[in-house]
PDB file of N, CA and C in Angstrom:
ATOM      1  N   UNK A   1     -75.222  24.659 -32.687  1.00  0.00           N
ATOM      2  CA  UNK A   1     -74.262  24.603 -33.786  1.00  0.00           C
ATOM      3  C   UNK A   1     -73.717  25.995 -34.032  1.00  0.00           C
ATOM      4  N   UNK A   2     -72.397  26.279 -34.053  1.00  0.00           N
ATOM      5  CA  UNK A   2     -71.953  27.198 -34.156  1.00  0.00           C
ATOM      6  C   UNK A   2     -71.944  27.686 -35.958  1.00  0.00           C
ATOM      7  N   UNK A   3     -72.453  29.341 -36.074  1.00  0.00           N
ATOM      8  CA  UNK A   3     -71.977  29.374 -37.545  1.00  0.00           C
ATOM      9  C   UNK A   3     -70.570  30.105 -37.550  1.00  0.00           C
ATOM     10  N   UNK A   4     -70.151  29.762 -38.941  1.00  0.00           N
ATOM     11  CA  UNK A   4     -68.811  30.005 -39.020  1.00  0.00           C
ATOM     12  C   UNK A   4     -68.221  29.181 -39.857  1.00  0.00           C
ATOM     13  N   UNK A   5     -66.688  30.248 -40.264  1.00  0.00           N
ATOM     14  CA  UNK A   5     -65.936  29.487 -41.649  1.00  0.00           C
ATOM     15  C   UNK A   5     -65.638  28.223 -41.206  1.00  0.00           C
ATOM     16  N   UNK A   6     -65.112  27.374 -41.608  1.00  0.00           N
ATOM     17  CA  UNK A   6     -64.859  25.893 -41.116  1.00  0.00           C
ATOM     18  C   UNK A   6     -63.510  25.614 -42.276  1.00  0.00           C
ATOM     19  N   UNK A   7     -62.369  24.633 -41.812  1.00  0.00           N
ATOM     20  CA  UNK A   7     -61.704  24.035 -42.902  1.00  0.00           C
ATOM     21  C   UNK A   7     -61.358  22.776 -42.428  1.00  0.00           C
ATOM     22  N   UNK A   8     -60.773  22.004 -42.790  1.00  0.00           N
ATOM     23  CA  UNK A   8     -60.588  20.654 -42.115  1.00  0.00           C
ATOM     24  C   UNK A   8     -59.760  20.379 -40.520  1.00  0.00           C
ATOM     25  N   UNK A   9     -60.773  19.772 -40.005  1.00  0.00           N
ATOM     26  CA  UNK A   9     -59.831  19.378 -38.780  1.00  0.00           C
ATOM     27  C   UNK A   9     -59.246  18.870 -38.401  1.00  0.00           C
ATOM     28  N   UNK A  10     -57.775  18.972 -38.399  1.00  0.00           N
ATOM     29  CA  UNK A  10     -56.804  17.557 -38.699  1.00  0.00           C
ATOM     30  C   UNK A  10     -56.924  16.509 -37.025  1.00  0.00           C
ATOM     31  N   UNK A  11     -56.627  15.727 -37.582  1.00  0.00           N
ATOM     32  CA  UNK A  11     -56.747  14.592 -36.584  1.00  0.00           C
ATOM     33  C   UNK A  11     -55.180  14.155 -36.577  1.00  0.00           C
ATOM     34  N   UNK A  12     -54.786  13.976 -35.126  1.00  0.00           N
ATOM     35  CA  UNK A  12     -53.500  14.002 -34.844  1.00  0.00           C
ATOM     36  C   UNK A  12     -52.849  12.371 -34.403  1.00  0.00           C
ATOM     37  N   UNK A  13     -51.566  11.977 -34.714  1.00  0.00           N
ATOM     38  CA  UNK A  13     -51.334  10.817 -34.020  1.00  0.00           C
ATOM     39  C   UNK A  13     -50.592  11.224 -32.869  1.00  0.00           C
ATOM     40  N   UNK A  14     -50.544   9.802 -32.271  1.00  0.00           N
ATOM     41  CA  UNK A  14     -49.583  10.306 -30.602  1.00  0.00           C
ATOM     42  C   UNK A  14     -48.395  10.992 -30.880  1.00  0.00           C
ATOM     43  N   UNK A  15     -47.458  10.512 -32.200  1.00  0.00           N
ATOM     44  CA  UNK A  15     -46.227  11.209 -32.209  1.00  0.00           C
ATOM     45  C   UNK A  15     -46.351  12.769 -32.789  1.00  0.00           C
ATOM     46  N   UNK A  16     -47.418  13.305 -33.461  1.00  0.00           N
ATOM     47  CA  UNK A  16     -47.937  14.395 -33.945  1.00  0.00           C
ATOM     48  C   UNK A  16     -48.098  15.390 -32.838  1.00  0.00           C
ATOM     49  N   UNK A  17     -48.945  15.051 -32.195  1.00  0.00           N
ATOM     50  CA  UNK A  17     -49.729  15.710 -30.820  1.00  0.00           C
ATOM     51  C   UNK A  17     -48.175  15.520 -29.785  1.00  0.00           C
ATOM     52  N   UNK A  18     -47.456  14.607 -29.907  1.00  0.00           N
ATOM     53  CA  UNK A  18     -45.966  15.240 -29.085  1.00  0.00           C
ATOM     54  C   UNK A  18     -45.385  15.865 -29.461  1.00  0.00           C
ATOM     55  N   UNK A  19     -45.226  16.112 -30.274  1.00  0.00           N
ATOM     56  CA  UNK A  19     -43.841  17.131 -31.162  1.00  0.00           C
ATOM     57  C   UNK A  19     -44.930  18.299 -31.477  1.00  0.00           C
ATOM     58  N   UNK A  20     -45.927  18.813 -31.092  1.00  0.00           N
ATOM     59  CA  UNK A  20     -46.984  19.583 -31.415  1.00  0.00           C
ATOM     60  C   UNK A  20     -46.485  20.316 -30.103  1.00  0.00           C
ATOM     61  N   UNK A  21     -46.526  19.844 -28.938  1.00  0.00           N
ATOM     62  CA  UNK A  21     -46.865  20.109 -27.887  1.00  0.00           C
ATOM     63  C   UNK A  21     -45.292  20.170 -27.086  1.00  0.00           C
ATOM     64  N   UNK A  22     -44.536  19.711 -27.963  1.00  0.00           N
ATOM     65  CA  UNK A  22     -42.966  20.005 -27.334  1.00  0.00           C
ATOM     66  C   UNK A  22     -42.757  21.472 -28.076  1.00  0.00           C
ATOM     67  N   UNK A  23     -43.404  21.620 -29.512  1.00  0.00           N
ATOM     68  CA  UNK A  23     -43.017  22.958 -29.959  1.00  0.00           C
ATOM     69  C   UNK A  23     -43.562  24.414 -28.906  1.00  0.00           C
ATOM     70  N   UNK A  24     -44.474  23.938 -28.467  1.00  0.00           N
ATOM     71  CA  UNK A  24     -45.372  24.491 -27.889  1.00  0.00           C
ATOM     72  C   UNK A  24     -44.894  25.137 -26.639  1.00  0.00           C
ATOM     73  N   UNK A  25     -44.032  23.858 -26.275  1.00  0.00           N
ATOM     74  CA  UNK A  25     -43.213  24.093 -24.748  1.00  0.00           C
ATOM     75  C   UNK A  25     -42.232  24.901 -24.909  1.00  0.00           C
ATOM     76  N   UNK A  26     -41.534  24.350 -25.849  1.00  0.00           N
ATOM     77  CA  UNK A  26     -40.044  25.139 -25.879  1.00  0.00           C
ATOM     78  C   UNK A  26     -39.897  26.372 -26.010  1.00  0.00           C
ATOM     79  N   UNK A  27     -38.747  26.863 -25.145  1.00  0.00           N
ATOM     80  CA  UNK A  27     -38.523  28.410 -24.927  1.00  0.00           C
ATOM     81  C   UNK A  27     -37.869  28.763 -26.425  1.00  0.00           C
ATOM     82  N   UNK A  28     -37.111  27.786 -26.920  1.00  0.00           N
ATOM     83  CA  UNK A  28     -36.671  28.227 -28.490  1.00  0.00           C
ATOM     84  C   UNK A  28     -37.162  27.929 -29.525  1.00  0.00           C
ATOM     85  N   UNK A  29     -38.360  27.608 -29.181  1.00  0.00           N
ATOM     86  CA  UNK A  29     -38.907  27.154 -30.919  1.00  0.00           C
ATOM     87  C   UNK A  29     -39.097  28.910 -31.057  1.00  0.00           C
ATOM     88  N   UNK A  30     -39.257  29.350 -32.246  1.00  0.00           N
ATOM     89  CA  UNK A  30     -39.773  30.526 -33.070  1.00  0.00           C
ATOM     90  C   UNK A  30     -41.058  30.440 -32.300  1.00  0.00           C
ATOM     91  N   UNK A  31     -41.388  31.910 -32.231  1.00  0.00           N
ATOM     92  CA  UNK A  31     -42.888  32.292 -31.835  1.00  0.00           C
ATOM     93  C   UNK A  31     -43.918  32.029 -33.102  1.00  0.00           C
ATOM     94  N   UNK A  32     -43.496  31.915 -34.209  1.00  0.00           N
ATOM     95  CA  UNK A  32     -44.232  31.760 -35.464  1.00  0.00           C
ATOM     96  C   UNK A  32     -45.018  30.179 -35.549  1.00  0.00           C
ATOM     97  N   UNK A  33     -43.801  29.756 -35.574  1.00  0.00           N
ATOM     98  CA  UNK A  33     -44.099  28.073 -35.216  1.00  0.00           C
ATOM     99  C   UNK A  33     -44.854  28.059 -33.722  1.00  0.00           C
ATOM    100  N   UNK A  34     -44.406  28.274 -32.721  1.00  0.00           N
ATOM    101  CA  UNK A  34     -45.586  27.803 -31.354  1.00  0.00           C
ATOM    102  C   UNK A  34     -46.507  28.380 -32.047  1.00  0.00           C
ATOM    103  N   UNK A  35     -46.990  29.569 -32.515  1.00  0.00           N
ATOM    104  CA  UNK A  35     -48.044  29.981 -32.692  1.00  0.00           C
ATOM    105  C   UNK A  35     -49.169  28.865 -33.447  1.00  0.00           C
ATOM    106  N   UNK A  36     -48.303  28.471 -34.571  1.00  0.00           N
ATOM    107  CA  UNK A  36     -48.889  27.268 -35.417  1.00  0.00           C
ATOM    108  C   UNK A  36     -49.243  26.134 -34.878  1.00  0.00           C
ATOM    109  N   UNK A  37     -48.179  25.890 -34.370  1.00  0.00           N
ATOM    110  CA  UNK A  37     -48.793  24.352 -33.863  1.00  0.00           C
ATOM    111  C   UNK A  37     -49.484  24.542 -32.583  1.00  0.00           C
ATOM    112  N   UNK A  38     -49.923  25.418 -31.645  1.00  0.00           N
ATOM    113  CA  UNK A  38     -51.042  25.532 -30.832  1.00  0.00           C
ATOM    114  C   UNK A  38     -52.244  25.873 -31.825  1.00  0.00           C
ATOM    115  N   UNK A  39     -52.401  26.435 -33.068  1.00  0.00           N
ATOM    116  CA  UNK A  39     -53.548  26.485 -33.496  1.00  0.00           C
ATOM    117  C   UNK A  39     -54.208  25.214 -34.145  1.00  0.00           C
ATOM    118  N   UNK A  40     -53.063  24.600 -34.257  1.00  0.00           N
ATOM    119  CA  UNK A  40     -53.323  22.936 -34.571  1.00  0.00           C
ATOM    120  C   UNK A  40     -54.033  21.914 -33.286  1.00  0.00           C
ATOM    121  N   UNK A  41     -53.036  22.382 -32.424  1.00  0.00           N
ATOM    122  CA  UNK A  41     -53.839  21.476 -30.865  1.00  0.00           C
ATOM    123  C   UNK A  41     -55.054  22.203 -30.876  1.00  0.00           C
ATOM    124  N   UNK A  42     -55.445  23.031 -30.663  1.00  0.00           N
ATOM    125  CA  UNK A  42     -56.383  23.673 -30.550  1.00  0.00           C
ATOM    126  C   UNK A  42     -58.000  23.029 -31.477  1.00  0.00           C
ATOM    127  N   UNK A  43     -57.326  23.001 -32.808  1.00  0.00           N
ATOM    128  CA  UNK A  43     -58.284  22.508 -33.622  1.00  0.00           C
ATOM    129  C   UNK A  43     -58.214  20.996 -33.004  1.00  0.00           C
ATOM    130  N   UNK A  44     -57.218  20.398 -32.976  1.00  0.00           N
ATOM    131  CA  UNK A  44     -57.593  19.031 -32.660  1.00  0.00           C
ATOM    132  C   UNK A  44     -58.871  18.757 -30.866  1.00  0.00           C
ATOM    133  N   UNK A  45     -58.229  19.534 -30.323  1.00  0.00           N
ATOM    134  CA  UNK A  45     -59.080  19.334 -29.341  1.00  0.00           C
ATOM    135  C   UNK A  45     -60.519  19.916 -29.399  1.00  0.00           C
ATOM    136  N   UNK A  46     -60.683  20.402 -29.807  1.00  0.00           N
ATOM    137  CA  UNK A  46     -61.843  21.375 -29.978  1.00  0.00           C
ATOM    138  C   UNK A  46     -62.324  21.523 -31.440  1.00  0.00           C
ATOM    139  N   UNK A  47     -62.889  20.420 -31.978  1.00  0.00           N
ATOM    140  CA  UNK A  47     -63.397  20.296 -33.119  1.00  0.00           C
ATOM    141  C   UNK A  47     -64.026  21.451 -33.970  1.00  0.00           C
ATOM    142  N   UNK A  48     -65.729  21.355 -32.566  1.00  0.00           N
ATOM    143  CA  UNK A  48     -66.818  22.643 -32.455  1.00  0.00           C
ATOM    144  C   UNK A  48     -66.852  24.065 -32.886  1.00  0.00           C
ATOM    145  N   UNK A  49     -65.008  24.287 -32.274  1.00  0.00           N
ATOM    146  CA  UNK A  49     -64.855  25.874 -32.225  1.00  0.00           C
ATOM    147  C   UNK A  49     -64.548  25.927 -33.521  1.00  0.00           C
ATOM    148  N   UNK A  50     -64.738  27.547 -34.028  1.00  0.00           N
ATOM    149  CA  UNK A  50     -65.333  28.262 -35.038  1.00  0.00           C
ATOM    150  C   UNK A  50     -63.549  28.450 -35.355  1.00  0.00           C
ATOM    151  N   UNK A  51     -63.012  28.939 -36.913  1.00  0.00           N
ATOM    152  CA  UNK A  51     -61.906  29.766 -37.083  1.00  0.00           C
ATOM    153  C   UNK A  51     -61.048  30.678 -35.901  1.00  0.00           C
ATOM    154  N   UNK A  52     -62.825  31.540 -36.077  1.00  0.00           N
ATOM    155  CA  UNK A  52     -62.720  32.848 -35.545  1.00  0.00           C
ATOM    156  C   UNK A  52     -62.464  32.466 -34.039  1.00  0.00           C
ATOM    157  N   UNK A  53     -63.195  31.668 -33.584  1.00  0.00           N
ATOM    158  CA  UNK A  53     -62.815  31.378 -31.840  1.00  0.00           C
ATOM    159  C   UNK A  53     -61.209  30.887 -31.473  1.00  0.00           C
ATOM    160  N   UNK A  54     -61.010  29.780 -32.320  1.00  0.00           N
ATOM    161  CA  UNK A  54     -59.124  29.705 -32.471  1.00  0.00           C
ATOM    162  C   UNK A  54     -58.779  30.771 -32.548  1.00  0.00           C
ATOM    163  N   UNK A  55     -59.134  31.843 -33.270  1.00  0.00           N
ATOM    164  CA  UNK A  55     -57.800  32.947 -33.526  1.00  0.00           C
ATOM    165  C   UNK A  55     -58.208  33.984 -32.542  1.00  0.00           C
ATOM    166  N   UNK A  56     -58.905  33.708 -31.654  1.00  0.00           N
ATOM    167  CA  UNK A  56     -58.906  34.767 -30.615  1.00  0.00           C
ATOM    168  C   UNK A  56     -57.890  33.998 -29.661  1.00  0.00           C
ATOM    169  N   UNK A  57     -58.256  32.654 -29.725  1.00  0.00           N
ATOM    170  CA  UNK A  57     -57.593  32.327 -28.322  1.00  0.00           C
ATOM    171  C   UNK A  57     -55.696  32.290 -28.704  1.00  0.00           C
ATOM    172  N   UNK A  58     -55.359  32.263 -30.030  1.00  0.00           N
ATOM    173  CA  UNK A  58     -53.762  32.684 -30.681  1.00  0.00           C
ATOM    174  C   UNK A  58     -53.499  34.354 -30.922  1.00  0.00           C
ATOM    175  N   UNK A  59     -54.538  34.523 -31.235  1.00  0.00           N
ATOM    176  CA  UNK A  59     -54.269  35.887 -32.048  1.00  0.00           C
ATOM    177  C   UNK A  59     -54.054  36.615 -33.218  1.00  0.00           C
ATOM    178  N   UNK A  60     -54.529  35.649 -33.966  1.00  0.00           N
ATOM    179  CA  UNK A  60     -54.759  35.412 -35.395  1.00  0.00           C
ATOM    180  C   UNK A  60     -56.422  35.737 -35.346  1.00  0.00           C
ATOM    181  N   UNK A  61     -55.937  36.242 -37.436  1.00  0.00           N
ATOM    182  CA  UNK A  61     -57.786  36.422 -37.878  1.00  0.00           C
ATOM    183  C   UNK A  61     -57.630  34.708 -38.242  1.00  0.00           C
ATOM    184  N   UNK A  62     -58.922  34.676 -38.606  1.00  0.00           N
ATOM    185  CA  UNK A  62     -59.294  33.157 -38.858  1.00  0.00           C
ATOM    186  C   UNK A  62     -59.334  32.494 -39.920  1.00  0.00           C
ATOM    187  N   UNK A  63     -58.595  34.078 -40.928  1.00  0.00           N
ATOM    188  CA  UNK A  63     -58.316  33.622 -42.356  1.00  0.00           C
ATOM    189  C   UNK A  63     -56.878  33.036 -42.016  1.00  0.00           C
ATOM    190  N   UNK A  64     -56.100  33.506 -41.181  1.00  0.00           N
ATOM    191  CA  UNK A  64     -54.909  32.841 -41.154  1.00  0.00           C
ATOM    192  C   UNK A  64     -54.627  31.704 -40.099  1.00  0.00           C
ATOM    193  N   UNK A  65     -55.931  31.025 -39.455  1.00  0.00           N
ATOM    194  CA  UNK A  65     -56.099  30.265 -38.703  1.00  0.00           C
ATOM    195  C   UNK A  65     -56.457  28.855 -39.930  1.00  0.00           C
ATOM    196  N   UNK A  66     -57.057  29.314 -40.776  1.00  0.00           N
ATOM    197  CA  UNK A  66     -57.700  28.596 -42.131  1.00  0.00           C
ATOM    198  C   UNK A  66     -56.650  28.575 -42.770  1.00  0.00           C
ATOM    199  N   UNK A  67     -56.295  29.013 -43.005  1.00  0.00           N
ATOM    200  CA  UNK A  67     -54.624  28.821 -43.769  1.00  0.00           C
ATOM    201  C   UNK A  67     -53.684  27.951 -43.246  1.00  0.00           C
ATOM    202  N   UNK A  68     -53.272  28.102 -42.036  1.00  0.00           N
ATOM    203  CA  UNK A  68     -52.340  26.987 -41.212  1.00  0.00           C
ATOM    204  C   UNK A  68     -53.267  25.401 -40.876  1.00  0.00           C
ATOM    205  N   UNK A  69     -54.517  25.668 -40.585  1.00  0.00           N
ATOM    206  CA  UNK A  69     -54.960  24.383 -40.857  1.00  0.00           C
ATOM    207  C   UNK A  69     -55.119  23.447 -41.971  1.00  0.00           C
ATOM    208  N   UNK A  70     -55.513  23.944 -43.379  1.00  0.00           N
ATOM    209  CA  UNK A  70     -54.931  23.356 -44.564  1.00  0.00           C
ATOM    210  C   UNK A  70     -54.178  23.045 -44.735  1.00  0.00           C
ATOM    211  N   UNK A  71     -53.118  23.854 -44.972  1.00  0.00           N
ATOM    212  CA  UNK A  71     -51.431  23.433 -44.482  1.00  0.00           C
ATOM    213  C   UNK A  71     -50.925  22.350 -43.750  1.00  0.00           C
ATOM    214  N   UNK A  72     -51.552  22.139 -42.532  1.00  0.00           N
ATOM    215  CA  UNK A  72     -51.313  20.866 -41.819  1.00  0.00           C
ATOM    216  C   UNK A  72     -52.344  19.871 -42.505  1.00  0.00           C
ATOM    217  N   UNK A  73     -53.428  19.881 -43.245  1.00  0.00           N
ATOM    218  CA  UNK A  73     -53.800  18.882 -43.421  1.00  0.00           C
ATOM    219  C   UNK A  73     -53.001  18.521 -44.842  1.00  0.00           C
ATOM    220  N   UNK A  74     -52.478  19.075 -45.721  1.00  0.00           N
ATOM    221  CA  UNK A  74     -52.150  18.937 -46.759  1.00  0.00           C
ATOM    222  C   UNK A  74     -50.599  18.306 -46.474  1.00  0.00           C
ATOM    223  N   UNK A  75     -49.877  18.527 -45.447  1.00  0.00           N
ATOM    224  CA  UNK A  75     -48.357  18.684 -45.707  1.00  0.00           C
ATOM    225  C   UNK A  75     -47.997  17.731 -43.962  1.00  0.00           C
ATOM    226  N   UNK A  76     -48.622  17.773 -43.336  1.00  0.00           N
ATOM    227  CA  UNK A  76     -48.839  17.373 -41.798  1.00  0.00           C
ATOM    228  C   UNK A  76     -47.716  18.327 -41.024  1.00  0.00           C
ATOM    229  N   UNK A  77     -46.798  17.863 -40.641  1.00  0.00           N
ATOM    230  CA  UNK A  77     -45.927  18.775 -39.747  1.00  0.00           C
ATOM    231  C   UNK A  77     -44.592  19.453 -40.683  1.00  0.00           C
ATOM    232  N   UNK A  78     -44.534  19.149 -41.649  1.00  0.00           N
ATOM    233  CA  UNK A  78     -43.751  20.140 -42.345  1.00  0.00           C
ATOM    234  C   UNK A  78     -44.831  20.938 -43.054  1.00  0.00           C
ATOM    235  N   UNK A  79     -45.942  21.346 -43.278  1.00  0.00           N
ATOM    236  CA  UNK A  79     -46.588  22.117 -43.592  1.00  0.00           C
ATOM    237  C   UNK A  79     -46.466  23.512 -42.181  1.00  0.00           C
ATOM    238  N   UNK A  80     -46.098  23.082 -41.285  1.00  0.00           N
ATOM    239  CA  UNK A  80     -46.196  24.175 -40.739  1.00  0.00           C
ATOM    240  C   UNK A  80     -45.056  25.317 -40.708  1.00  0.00           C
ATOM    241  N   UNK A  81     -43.892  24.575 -41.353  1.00  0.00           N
ATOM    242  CA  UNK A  81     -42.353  25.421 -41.612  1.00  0.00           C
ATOM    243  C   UNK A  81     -42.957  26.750 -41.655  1.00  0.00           C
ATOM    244  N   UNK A  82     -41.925  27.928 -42.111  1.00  0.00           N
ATOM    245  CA  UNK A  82     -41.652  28.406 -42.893  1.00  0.00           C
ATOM    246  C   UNK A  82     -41.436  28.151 -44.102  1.00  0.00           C
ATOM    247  N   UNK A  83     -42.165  29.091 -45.662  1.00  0.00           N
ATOM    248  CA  UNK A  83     -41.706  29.109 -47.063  1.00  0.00           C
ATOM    249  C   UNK A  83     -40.459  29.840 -47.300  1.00  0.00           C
ATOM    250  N   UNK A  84     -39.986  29.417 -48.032  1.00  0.00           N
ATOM    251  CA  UNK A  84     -38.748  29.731 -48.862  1.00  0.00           C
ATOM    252  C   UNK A  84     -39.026  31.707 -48.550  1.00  0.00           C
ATOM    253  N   UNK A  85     -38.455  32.205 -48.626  1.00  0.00           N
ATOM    254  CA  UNK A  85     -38.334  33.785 -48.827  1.00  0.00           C
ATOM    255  C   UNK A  85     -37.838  34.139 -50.240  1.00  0.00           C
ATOM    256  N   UNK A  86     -39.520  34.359 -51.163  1.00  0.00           N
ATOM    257  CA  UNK A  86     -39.234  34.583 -52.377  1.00  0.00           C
ATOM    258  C   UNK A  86     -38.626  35.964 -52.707  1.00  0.00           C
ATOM    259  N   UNK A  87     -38.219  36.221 -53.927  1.00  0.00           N
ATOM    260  CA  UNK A  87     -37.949  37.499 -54.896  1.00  0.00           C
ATOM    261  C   UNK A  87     -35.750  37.126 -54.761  1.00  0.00           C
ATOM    262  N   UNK A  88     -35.342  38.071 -55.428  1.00  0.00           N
ATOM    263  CA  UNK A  88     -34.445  38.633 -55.749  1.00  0.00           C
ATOM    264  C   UNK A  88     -33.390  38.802 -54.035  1.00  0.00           C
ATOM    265  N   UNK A  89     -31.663  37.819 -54.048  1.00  0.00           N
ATOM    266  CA  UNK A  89     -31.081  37.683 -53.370  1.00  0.00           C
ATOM    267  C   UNK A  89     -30.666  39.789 -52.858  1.00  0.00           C
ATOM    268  N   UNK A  90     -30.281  40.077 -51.926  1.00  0.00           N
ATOM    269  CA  UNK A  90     -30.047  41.518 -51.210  1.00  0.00           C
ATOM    270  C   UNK A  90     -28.864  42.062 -51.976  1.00  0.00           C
ATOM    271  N   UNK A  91     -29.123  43.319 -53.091  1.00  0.00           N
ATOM    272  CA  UNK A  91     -27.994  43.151 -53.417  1.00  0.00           C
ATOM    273  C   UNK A  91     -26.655  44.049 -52.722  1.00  0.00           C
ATOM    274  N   UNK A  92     -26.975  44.809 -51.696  1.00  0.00           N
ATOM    275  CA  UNK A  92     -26.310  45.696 -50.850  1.00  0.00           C
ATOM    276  C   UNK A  92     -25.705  44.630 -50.073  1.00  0.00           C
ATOM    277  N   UNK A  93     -24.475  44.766 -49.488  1.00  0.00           N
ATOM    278  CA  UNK A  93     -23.473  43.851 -48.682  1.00  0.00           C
ATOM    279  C   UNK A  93     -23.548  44.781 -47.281  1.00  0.00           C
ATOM    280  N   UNK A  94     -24.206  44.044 -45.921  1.00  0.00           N
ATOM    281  CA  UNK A  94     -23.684  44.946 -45.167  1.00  0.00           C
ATOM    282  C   UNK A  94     -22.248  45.046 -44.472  1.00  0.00           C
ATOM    283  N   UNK A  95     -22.284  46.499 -44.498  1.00  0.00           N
ATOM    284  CA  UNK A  95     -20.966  46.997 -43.464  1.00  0.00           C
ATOM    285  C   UNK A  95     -20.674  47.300 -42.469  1.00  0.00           C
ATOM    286  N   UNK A  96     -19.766  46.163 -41.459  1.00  0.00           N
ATOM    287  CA  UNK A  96     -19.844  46.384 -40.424  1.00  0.00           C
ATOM    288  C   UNK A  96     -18.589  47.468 -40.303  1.00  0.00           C
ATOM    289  N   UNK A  97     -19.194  48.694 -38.781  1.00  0.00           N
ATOM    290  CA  UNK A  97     -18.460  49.320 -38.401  1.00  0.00           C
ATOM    291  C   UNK A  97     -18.139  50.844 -39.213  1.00  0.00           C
ATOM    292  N   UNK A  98     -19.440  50.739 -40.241  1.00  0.00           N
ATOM    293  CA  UNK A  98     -19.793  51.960 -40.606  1.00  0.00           C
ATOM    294  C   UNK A  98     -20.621  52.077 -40.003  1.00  0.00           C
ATOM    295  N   UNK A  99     -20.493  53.796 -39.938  1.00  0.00           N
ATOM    296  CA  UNK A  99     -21.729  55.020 -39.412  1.00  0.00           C
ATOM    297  C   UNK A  99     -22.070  55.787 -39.920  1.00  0.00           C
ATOM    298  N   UNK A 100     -23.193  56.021 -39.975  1.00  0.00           N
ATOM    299  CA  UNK A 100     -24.624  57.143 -41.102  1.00  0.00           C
ATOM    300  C   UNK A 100     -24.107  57.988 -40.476  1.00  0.00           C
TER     301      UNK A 100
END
């Protein structure tokens, strides 16, 4: 038995585990997202393994391996988006075709 943090291990359906694994493929999904949803296959296949063992094999600590797995269990595949980008809209306009 391995010790180690643990959070829920989501259990996937066939159409889950495809669109998991097409993100996975694609040359244009965001690297943020493949990143996510391989830490999801990952958990699904590999129950056993520890946080910390997922986020070696992504590259993540395993607090943020624990984080995206909640997320998917709470929200399923829109839990893995991107959040909104909080605070205050930019208030500088940029200018194109100026130079510092």
């Amino acid at each position: 038995m391995h010790c180690g943090r643990q959070s829920p291990v989501p259990f996937l359906s066939d159409d889950e585990r495809r669109v998991l694994s097409d993100l996975v493929r694609r040359c244009q999904t965001p690297r943020g997202l493949a990143t996510r949803a391989k830490v999801i296959l990952l958990s699904a296949d590999h129950p056993e393994w520890t946080l910390a063992e997922i986020g070696a094999h992504v590259g993540l600590c395993d607090d943020t391996v624990g984080i995206w797995r909640k997320r998917f269990a709470a929200q399923r595949l829109e839990g893995l988006s991107d959040a909104p980008i909080s605070g205050a809209p930019p208030v500088f306009a940029v200018c194109h075709g100026a130079s510092l």
